[in-house]
N, C-alpha and C. Protein backbone atom coordinates (compact mmCIF):
# COMPACT_ATOMS: atom_id res chain seq x y z
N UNK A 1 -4.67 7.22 9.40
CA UNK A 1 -4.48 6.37 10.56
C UNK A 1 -3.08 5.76 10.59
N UNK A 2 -2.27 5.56 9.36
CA UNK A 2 -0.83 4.98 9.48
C UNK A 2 0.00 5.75 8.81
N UNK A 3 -0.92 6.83 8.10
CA UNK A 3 0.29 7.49 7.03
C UNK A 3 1.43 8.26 7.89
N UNK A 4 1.32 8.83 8.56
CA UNK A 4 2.25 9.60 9.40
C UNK A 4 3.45 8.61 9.83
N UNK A 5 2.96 7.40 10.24
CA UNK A 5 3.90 6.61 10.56
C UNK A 5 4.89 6.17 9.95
N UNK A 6 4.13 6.14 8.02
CA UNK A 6 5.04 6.01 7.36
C UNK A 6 6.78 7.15 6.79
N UNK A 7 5.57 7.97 6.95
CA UNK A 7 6.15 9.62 6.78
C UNK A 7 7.53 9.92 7.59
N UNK A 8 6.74 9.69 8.88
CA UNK A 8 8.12 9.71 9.75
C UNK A 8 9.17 8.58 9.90
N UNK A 9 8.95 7.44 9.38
CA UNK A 9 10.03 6.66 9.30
C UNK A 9 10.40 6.84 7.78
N UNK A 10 10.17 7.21 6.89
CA UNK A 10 11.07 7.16 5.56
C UNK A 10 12.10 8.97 6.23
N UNK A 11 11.44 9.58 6.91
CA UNK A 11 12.06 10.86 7.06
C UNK A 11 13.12 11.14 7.84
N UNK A 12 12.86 10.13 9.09
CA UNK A 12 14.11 9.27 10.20
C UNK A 12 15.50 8.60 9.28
N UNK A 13 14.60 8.18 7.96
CA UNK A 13 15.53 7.10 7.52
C UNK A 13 16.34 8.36 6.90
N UNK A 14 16.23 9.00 5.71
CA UNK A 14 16.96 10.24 5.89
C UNK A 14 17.69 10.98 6.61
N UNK A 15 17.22 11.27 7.43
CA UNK A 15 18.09 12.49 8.60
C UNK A 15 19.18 11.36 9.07
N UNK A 16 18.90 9.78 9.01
CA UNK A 16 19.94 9.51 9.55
C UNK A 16 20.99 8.76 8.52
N UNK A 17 20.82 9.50 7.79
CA UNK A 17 21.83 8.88 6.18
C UNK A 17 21.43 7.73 5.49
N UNK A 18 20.25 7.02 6.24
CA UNK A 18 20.42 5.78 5.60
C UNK A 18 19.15 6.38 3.81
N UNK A 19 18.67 7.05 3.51
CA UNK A 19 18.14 6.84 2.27
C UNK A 19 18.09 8.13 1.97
N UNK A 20 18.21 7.56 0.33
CA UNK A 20 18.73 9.34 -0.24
C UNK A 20 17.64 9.28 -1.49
N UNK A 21 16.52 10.39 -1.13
CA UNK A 21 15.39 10.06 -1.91
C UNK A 21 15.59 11.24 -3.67
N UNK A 22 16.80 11.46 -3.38
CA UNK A 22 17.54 11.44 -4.93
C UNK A 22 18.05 10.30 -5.67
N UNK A 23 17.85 9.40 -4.79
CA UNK A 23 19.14 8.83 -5.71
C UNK A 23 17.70 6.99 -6.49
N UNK A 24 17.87 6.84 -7.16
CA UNK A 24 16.39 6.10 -7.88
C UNK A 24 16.89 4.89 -7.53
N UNK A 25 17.91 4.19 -7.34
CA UNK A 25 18.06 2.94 -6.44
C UNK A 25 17.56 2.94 -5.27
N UNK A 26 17.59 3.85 -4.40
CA UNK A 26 17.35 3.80 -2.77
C UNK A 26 15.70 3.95 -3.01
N UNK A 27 14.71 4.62 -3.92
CA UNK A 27 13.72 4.41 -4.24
C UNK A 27 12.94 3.05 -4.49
N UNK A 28 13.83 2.51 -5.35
CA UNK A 28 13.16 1.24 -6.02
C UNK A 28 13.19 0.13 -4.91
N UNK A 29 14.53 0.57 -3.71
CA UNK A 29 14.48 -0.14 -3.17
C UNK A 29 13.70 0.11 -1.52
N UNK A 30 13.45 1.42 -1.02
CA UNK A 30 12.35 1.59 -0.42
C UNK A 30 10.92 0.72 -0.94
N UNK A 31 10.31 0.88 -2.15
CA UNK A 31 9.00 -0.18 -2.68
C UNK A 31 9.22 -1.09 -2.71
N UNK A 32 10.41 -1.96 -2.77
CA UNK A 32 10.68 -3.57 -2.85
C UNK A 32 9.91 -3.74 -1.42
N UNK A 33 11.08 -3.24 -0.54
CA UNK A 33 11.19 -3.35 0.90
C UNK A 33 9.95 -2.87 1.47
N UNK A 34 9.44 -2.03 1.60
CA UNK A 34 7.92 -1.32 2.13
C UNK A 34 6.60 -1.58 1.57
N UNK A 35 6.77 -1.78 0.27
CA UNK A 35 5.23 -2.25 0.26
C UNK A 35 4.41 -3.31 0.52
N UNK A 36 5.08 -4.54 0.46
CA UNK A 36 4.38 -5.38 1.17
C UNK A 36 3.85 -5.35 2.85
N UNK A 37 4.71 -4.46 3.28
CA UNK A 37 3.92 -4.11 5.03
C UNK A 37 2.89 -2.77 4.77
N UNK A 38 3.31 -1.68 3.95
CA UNK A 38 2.30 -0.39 3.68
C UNK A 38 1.15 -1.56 3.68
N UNK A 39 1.03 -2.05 2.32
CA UNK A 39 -0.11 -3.10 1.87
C UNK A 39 -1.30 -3.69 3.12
N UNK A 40 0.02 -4.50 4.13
CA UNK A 40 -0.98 -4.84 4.99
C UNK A 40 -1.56 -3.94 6.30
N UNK A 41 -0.62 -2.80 6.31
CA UNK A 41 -1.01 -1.96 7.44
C UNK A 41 -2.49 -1.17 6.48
N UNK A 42 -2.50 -0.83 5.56
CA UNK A 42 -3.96 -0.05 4.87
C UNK A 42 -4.47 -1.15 4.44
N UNK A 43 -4.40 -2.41 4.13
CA UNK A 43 -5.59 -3.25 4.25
C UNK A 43 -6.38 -3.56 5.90
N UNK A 44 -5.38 -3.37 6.92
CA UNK A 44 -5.87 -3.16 8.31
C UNK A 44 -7.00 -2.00 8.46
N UNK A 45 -5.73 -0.93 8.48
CA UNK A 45 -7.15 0.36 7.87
C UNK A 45 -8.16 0.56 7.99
N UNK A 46 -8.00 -0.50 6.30
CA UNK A 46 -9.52 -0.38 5.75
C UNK A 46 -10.16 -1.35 6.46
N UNK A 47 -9.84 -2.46 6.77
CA UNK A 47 -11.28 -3.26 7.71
C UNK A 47 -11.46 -2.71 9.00
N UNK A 48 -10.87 -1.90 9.73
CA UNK A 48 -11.10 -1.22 11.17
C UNK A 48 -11.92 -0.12 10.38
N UNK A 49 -12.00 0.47 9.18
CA UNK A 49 -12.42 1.75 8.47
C UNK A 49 -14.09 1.02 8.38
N UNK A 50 -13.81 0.05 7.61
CA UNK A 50 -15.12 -0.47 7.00
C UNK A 50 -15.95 -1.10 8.13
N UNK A 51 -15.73 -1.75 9.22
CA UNK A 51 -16.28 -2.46 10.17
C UNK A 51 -16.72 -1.32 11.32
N UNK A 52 -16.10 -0.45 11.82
CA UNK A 52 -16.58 0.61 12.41
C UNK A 52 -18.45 1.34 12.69
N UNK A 53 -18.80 1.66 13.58
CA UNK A 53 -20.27 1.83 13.64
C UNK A 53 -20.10 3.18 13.66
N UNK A 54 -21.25 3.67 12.32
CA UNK A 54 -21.08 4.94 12.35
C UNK A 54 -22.14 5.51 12.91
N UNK A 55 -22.54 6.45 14.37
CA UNK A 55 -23.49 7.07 15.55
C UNK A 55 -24.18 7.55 14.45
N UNK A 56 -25.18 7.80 14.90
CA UNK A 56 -26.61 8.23 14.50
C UNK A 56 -26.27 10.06 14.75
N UNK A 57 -26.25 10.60 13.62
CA UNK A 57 -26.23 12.02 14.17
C UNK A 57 -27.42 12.71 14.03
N UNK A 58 -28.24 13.63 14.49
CA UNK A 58 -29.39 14.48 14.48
C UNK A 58 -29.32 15.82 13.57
N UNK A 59 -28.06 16.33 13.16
CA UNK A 59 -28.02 17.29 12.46
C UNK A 59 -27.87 16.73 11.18
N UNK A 60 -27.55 15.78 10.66
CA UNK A 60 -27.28 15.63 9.20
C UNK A 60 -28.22 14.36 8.85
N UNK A 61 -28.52 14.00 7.83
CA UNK A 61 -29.65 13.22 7.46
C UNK A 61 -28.44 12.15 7.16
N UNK A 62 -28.02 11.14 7.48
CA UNK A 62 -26.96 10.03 7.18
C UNK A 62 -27.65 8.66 8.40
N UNK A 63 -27.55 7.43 7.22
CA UNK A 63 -28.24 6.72 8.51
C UNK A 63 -26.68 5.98 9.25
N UNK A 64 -27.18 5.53 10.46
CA UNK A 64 -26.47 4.92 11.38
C UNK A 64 -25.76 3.24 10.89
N UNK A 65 -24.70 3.30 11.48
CA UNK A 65 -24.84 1.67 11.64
C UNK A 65 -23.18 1.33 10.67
N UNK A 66 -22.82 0.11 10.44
CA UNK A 66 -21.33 -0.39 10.12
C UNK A 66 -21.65 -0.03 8.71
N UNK A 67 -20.64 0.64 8.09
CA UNK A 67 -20.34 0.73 6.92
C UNK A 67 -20.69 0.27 5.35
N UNK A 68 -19.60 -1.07 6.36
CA UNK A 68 -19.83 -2.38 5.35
C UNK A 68 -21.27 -3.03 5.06
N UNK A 69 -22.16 -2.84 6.05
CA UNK A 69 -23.49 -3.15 5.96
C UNK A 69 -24.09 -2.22 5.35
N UNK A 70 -23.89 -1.04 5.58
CA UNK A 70 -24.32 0.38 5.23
C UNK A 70 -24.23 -0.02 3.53
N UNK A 71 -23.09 -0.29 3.03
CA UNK A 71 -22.93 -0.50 1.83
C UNK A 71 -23.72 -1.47 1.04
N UNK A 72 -23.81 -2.90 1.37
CA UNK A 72 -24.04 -4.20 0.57
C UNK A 72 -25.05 -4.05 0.95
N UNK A 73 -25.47 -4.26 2.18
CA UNK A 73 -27.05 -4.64 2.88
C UNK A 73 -27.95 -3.34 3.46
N UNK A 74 -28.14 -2.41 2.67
CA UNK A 74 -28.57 -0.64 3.18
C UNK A 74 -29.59 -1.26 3.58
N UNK A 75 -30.83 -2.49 3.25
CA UNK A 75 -31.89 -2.34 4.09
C UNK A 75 -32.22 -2.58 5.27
N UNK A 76 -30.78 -3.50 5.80
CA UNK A 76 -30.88 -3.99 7.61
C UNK A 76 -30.56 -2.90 7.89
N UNK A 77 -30.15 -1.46 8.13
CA UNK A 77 -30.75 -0.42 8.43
C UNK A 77 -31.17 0.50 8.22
N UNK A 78 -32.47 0.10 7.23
CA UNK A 78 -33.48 0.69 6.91
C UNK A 78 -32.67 1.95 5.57
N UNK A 79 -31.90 1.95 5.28
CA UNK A 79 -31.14 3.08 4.36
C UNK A 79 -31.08 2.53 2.97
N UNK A 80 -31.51 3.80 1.78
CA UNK A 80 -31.66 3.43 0.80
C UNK A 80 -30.13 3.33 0.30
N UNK A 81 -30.67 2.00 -0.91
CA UNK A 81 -29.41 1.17 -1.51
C UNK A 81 -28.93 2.46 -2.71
N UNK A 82 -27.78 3.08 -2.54
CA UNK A 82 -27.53 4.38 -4.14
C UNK A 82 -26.79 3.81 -4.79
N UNK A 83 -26.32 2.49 -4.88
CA UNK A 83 -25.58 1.99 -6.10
C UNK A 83 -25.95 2.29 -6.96
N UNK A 84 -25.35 1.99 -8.43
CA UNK A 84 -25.97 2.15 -9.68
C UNK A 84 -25.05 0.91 -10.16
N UNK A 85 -26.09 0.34 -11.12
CA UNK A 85 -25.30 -0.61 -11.58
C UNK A 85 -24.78 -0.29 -12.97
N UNK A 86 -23.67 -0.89 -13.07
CA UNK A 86 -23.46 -0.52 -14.44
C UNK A 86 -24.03 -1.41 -15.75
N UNK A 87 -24.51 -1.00 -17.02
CA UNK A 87 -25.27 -1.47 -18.01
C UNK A 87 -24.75 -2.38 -19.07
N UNK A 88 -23.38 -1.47 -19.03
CA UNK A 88 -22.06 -2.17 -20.18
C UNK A 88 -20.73 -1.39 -20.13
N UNK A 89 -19.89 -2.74 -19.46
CA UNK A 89 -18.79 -2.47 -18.89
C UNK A 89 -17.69 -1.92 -20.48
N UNK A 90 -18.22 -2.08 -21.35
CA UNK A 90 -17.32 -1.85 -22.70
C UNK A 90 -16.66 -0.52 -22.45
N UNK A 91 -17.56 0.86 -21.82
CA UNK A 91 -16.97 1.68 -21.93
C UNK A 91 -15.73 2.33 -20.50
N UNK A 92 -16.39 1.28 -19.66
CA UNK A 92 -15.04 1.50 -19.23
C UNK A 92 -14.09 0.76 -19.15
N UNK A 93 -13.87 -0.30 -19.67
CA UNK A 93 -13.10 -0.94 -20.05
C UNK A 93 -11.71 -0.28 -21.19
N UNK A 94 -12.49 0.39 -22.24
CA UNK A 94 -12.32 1.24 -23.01
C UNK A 94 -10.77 2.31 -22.06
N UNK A 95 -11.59 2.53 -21.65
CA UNK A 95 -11.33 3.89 -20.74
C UNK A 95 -10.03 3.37 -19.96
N UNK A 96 -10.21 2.55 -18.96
CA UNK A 96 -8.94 1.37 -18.38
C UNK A 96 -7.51 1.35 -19.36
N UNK A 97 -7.79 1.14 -20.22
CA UNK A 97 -7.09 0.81 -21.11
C UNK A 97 -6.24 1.86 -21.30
N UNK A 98 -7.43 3.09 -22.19
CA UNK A 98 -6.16 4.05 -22.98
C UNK A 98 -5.45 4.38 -21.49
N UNK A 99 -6.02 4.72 -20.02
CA UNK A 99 -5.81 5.86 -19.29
C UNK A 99 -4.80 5.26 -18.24
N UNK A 100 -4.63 3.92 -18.00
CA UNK A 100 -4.38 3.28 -16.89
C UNK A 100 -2.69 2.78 -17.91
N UNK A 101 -2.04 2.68 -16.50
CA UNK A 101 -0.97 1.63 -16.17
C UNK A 101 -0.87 0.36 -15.71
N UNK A 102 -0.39 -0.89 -15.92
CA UNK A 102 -0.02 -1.78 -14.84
C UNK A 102 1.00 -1.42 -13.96
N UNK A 103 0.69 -1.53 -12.72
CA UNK A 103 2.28 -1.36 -11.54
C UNK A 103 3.12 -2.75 -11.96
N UNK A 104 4.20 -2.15 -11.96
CA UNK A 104 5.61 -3.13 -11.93
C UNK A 104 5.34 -4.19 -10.95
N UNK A 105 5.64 -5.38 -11.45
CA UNK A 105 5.34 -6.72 -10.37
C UNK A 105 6.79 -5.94 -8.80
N UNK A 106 6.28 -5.83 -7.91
CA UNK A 106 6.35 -5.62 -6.99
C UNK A 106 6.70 -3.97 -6.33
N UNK A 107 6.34 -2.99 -7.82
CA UNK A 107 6.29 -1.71 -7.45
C UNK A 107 7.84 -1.23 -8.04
N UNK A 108 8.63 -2.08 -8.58
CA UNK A 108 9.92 -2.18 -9.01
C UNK A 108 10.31 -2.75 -10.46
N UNK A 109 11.07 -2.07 -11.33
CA UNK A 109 11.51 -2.58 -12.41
C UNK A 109 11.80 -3.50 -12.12
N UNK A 110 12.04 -4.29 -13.60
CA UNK A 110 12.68 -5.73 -13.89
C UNK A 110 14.03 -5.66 -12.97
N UNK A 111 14.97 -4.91 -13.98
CA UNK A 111 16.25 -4.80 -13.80
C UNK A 111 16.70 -4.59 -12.02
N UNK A 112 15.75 -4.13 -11.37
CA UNK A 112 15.91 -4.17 -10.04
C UNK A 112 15.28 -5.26 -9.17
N UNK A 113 14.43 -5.69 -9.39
CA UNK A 113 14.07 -7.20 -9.25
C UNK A 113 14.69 -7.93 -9.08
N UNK A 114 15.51 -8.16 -10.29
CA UNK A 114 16.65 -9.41 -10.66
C UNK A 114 17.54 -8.91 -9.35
N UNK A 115 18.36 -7.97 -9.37
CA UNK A 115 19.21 -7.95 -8.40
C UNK A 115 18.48 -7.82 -6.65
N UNK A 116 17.76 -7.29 -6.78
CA UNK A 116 17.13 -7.65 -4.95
C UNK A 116 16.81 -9.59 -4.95
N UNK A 117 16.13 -9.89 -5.74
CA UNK A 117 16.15 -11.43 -5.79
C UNK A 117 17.75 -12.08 -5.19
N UNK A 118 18.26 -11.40 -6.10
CA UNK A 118 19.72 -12.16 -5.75
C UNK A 118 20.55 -11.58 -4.47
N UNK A 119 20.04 -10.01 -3.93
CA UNK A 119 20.63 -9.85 -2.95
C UNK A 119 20.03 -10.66 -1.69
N UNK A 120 18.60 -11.03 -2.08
CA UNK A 120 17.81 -12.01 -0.87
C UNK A 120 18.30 -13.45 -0.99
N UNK A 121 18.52 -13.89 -1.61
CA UNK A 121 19.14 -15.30 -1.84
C UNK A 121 20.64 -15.37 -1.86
N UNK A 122 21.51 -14.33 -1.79
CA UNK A 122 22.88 -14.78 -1.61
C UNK A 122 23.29 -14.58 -0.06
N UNK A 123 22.00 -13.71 0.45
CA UNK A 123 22.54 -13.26 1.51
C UNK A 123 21.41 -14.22 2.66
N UNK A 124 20.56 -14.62 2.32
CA UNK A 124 19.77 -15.93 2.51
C UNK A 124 18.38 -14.18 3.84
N UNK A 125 17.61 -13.67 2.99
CA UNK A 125 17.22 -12.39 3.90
C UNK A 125 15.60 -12.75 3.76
N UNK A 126 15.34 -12.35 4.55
CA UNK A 126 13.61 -12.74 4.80
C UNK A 126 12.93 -11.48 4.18
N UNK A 127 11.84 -12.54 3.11
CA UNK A 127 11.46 -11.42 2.00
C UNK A 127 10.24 -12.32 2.03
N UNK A 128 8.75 -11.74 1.96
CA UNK A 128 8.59 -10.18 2.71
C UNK A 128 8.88 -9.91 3.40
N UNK A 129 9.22 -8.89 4.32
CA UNK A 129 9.61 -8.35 5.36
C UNK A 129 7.87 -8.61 6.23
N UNK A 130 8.00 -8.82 7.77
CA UNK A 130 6.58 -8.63 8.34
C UNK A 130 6.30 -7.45 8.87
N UNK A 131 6.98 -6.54 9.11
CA UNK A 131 7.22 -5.24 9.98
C UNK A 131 7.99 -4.39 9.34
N UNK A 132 7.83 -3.32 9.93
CA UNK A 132 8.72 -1.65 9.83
C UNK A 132 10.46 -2.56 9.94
N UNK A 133 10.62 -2.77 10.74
CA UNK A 133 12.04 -3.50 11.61
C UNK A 133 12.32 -4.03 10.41
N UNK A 134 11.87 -4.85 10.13
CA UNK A 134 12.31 -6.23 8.71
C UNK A 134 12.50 -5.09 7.54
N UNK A 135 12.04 -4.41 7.56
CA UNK A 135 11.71 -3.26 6.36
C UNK A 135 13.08 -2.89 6.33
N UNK A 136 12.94 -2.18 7.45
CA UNK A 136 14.05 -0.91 7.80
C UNK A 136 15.60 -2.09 7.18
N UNK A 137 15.58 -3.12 7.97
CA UNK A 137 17.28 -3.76 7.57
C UNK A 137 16.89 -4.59 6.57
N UNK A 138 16.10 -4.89 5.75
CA UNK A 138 16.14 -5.15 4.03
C UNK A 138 16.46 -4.36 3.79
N UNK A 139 15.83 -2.68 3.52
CA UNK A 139 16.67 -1.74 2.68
C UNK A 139 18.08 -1.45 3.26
N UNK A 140 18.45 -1.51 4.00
CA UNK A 140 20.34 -1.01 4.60
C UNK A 140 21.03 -2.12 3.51
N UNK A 141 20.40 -3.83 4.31
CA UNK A 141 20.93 -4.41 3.31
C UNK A 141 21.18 -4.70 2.04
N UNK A 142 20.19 -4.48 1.38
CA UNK A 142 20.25 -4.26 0.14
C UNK A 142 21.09 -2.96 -0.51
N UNK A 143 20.30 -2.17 0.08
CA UNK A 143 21.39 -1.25 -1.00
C UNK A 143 22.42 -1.33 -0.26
N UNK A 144 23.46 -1.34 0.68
CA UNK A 144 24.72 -2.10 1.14
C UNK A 144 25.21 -3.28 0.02
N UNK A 145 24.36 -4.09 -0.27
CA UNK A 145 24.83 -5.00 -1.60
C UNK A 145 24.70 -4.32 -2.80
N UNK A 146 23.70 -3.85 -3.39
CA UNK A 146 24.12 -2.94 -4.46
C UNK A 146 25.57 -1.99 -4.06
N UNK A 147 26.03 -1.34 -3.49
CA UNK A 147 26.61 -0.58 -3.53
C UNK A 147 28.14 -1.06 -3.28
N UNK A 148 27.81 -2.05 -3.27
CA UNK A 148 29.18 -2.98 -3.41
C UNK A 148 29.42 -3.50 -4.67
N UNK A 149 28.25 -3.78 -5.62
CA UNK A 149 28.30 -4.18 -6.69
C UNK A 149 28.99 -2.89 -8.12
N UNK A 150 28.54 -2.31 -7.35
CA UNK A 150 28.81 -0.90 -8.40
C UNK A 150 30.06 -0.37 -8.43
């Protein structure tokens, strides 16, 4: 429902010189800049995803009705509950551990952090961004300040 949107604006941003998805600065600084709006456009998504009424179909055995109800509350329409609960979280916990990563506090190394911090505060720039727009001229600006620094 938004991915395309994203697709075609990182691909715009390309064709028109502004990001060079070789180069691992213009990266780090696409996720500074974009994920806090990705974030809220697929948390949108998902509640238009989850709140949605799903029709009653006649060919497939699936019951009717919102999702989200479908899920927590299967018996307000009449549909059996298939959770399973889990017995003892030890083993996946276990599992979390060896297999998983933490993401970088904001999808970005330290070392790039520090300097977007300081390119938002010297240049006084509105962080988060609320939109594509805010997006789009955080990253010019920024890497425009990195690339002065270098």
């Amino acid at each position: 429902m938004c991915g395309n949107v994203w697709m075609n604006l990182f691909k715009d941003m390309g064709d028109f010189g502004l990001l060079d998805t070789s180069d691992s600065v213009h990266l780090e600084c696409i996720r500074y800049c974009f994920l806090p709006v990705i974030r809220k456009d697929l948390n949108e998504v998902c509640n238009i995803w989850n709140t949605h009424r799903v029709r009653r179909n006649n060919r497939i055995s699936c019951p009717a009705g919102k999702l989200e109800v479908l899920f927590f509350q299967s018996e307000v329409y009449g549909a059996r509950d298939c959770k399973i609960q889990l017995v003892d979280n030890r083993e996946l916990n276990d599992v979390e551990r060896e297999y998983s990563q933490r993401a970088p506090k904001l999808g970005v190394s330290q070392e790039f952090l520090t300097i977007a911090k300081a390119a938002v505060g010297d240049l006084i720039l509105q962080y988060p961004p609320r939109n594509r727009e805010e997006g789009t001229e955080l990253f010019a600006v920024i890497t425009m300040y990195i690339e002065r620094l270098v």
